[in-house]
Protein backbone atom coordinates (compact mmCIF):
# COMPACT_ATOMS: atom_id res chain seq x y z
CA UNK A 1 8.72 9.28 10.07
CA UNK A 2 5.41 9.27 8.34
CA UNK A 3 2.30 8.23 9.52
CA UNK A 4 2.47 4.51 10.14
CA UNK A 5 -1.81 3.86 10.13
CA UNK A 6 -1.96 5.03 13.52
CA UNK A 7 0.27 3.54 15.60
CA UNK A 8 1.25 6.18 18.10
CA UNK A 9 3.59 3.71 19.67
CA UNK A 10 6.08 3.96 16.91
CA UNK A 11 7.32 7.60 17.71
CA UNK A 12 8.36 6.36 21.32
CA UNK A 13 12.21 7.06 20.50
CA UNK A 14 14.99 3.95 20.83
CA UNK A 15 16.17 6.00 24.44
CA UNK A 16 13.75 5.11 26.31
CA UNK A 17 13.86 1.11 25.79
CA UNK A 18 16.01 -0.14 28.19
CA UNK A 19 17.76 -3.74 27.48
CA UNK A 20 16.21 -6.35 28.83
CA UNK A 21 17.84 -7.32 32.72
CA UNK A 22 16.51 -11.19 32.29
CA UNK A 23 17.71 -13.02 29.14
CA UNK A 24 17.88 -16.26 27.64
CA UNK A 25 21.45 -18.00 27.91
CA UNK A 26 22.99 -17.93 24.58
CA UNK A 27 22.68 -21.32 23.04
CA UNK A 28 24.42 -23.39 20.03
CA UNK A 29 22.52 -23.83 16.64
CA UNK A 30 19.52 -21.78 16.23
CA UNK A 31 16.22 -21.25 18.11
CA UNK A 32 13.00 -20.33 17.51
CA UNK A 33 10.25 -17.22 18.64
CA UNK A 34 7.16 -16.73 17.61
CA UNK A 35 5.19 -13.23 17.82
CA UNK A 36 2.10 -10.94 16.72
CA UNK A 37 1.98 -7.82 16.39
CA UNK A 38 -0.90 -7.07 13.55
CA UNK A 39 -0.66 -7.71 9.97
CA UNK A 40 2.11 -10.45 9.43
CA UNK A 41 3.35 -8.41 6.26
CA UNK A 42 4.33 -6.10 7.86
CA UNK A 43 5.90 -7.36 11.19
CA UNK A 44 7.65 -10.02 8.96
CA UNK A 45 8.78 -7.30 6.64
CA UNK A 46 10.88 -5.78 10.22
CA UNK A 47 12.40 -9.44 11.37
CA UNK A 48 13.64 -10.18 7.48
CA UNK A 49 15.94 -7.37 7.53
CA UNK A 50 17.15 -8.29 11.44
CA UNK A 51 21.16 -9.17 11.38
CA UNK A 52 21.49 -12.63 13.16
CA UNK A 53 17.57 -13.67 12.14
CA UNK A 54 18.14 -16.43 9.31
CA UNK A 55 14.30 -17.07 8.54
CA UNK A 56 10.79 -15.93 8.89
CA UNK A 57 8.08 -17.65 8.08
CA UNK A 58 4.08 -16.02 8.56
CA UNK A 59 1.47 -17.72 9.60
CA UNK A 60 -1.25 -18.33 11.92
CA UNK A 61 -1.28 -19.21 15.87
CA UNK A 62 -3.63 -19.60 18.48
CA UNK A 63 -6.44 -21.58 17.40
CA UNK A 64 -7.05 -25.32 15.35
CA UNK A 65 -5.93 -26.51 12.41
CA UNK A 66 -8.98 -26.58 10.56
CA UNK A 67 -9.21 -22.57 10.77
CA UNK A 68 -5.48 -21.74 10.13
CA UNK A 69 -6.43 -20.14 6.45
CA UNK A 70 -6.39 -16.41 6.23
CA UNK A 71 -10.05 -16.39 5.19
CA UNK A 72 -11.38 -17.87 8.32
CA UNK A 73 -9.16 -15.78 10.53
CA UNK A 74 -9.81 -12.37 9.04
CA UNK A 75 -13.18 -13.06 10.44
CA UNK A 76 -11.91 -12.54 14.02
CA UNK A 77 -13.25 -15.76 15.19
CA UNK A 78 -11.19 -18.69 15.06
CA UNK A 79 -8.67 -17.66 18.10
CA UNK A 80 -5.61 -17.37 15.69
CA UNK A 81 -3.69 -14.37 15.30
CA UNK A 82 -1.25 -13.40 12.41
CA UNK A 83 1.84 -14.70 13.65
CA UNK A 84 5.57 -14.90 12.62
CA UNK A 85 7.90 -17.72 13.07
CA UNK A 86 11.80 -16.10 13.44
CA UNK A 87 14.49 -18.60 13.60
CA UNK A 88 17.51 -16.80 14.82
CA UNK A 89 21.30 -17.76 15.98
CA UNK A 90 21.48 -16.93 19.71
CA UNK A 91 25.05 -16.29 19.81
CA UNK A 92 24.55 -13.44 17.05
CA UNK A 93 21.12 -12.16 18.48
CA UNK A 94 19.56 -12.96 21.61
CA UNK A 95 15.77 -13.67 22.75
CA UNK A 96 15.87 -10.34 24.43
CA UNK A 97 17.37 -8.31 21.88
CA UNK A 98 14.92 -9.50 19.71
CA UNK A 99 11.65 -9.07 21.85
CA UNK A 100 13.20 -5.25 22.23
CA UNK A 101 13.14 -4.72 18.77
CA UNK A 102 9.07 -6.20 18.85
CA UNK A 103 8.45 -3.58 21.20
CA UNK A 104 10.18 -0.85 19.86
CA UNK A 105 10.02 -1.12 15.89
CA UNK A 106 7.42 -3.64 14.81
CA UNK A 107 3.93 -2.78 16.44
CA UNK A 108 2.56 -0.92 19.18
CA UNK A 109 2.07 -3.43 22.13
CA UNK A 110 -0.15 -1.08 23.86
CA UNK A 111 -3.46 -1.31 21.35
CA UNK A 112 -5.79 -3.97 22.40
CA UNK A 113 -7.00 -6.03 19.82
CA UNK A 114 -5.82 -4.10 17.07
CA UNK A 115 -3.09 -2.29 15.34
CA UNK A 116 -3.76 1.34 14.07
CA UNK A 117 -7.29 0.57 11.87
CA UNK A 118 -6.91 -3.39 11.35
CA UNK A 119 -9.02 -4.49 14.15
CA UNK A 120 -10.04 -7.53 15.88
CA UNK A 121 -8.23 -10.16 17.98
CA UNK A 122 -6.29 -11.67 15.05
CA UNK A 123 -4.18 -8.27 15.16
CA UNK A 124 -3.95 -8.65 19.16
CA UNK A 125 -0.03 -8.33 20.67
CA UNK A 126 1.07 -11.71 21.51
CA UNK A 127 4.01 -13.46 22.20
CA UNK A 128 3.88 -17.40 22.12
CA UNK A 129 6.24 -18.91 23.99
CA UNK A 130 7.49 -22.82 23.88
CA UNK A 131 9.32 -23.08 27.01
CA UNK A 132 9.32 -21.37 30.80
CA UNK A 133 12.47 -19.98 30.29
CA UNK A 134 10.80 -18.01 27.18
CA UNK A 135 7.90 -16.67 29.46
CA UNK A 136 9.32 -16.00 32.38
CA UNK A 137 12.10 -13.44 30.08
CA UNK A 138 8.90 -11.91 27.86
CA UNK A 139 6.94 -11.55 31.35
CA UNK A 140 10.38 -9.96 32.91
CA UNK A 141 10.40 -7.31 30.43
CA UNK A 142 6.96 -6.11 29.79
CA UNK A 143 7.21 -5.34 33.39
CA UNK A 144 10.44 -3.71 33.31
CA UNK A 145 9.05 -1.58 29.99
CA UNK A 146 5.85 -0.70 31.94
CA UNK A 147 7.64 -0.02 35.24
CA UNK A 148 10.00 2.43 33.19
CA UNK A 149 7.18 3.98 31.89
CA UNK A 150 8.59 3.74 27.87
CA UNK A 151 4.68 3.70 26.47
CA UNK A 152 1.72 6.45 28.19
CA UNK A 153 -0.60 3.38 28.35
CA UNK A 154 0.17 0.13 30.09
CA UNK A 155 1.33 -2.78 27.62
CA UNK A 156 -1.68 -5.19 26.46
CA UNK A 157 0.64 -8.07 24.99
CA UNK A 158 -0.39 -11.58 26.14
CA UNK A 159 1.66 -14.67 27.01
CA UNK A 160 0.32 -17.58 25.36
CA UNK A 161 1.66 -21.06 24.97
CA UNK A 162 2.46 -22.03 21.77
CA UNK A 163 0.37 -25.57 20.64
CA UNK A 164 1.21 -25.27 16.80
CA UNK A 165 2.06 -22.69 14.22
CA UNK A 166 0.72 -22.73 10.80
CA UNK A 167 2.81 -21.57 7.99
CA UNK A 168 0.09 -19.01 5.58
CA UNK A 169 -0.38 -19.57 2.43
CA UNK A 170 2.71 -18.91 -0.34
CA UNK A 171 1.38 -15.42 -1.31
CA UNK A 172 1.31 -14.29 2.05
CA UNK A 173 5.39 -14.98 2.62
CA UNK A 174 7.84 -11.86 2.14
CA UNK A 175 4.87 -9.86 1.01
CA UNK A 176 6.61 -6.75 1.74
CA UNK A 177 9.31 -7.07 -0.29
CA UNK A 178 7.70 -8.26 -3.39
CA UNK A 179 5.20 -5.62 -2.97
CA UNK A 180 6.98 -2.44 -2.36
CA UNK A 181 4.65 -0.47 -3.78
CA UNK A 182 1.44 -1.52 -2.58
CA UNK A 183 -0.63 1.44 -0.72
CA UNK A 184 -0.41 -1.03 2.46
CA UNK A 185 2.76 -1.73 2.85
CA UNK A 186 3.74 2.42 2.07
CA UNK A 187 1.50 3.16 4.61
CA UNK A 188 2.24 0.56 7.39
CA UNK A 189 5.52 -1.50 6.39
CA UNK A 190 7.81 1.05 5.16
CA UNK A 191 7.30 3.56 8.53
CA UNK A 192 8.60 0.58 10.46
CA UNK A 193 11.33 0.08 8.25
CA UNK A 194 12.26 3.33 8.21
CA UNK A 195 12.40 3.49 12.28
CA UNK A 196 14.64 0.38 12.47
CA UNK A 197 17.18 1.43 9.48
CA UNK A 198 16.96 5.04 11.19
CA UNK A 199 17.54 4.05 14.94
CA UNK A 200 18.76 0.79 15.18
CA UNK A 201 21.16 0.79 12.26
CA UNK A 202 23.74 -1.75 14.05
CA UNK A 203 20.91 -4.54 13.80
CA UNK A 204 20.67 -4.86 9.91
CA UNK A 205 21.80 -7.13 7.53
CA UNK A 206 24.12 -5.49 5.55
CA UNK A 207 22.00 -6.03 2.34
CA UNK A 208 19.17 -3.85 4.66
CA UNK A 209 22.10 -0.88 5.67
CA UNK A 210 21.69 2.38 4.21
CA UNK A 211 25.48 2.03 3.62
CA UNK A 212 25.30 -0.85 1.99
CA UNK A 213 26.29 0.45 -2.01
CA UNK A 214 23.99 -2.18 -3.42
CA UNK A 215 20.76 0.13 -1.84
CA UNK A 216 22.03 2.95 -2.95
């Protein structure tokens, strides 16, 4: 796997994430999670491709509505982080499954503040959660994770109620995929992509499978 801006987290190898032991119960029609994990290109770019995810959606969380513009948060001030917004169908994917796949595949929760050089709180590790029931499972298994030792530093993700997401602006949305080529997304995207097609090969889409003719 190449060199994915410094995110040492990213080499820690699918065996040593353990499934979740708390989970949410699976649940008709679809629900909704909300996470950061640095640059929402690229962690959007991971969820897209995610069998049993039907939308994501970037945007901002964290702070007001008057400062939810990427201008204003790139200056590390305004509270917001990069978010995304994954709707997913629980009985294809659940909660869990999908804050294992945040851990292991889409940033490295154990960088403060940052991921690899993009720097400042707007790139900080967060999950927002809506209900008890959604903190009380994302509290469950950073502990587990930390108690099994998976990362060599402790896991700096915070818990933070959700009070609004803001969708970013148009250009900002699937980013990664209409910009394949772009020295970013080949440098920070694509090593995350390659990790989840590589490793976790039963959660794709099939239009996402390296089996999948039309990819070939």
């Amino acid at each position: 796997m190449t060199d994915a801006c410094n995110l040492p987290g990213l080499s820690v190898p699918r065996s040593r994430f353990p499934d979740p032991e708390q989970d949410l119960p699976e649940a008709a029609g679809e629900s909704r999670l909300v996470l950061a994990g640095g640059c929402f290109w690229c962690v959007e770019a991971v969820f897209l491709a995610v069998d049993g995810v039907q939308r994501v959606t970037s945007g901002y969380a964290g702070g007001e509505a008057s400062t939810a513009n990427y201008e204003a948060v790139c200056t590390g001030k305004t509270g917001h982080a990069e978010v995304i917004e994954v709707y997913y169908d629980p009985a294809r994917i659940s909660f869990g499954q999908l804050l294992k796949l945040f851990f292991s595949v889409a940033h490295d929760p154990t960088q403060l503040n940052r991921q690899g050089n993009d720097v400042g709180s707007q790139y900080r590790s967060a999950i927002f959660y809506e209900t008890p029931e959604q903190h009380d499972v994302a509290e469950a298994y950073i502990r587990q994770l930390d108690a099994a030792g998976v990362y060599p530093d402790r896991i700096v993700t915070t818990l933070e109620p959700l009070k609004a997401f803001y969708p970013a602006e148009e250009h900002h949305q699937n980013f990664a995929a209409r910009n394949p080529w772009q020295p970013y997304i080949l440098a920070v995207a694509a090593p995350k992509m390659e990790k989840l097609a590589n490793t976790w090969p039963e959660q794709l889409k099939p239009e996402f499978s390296k089996d999948d003719p039309d990819q070939a």
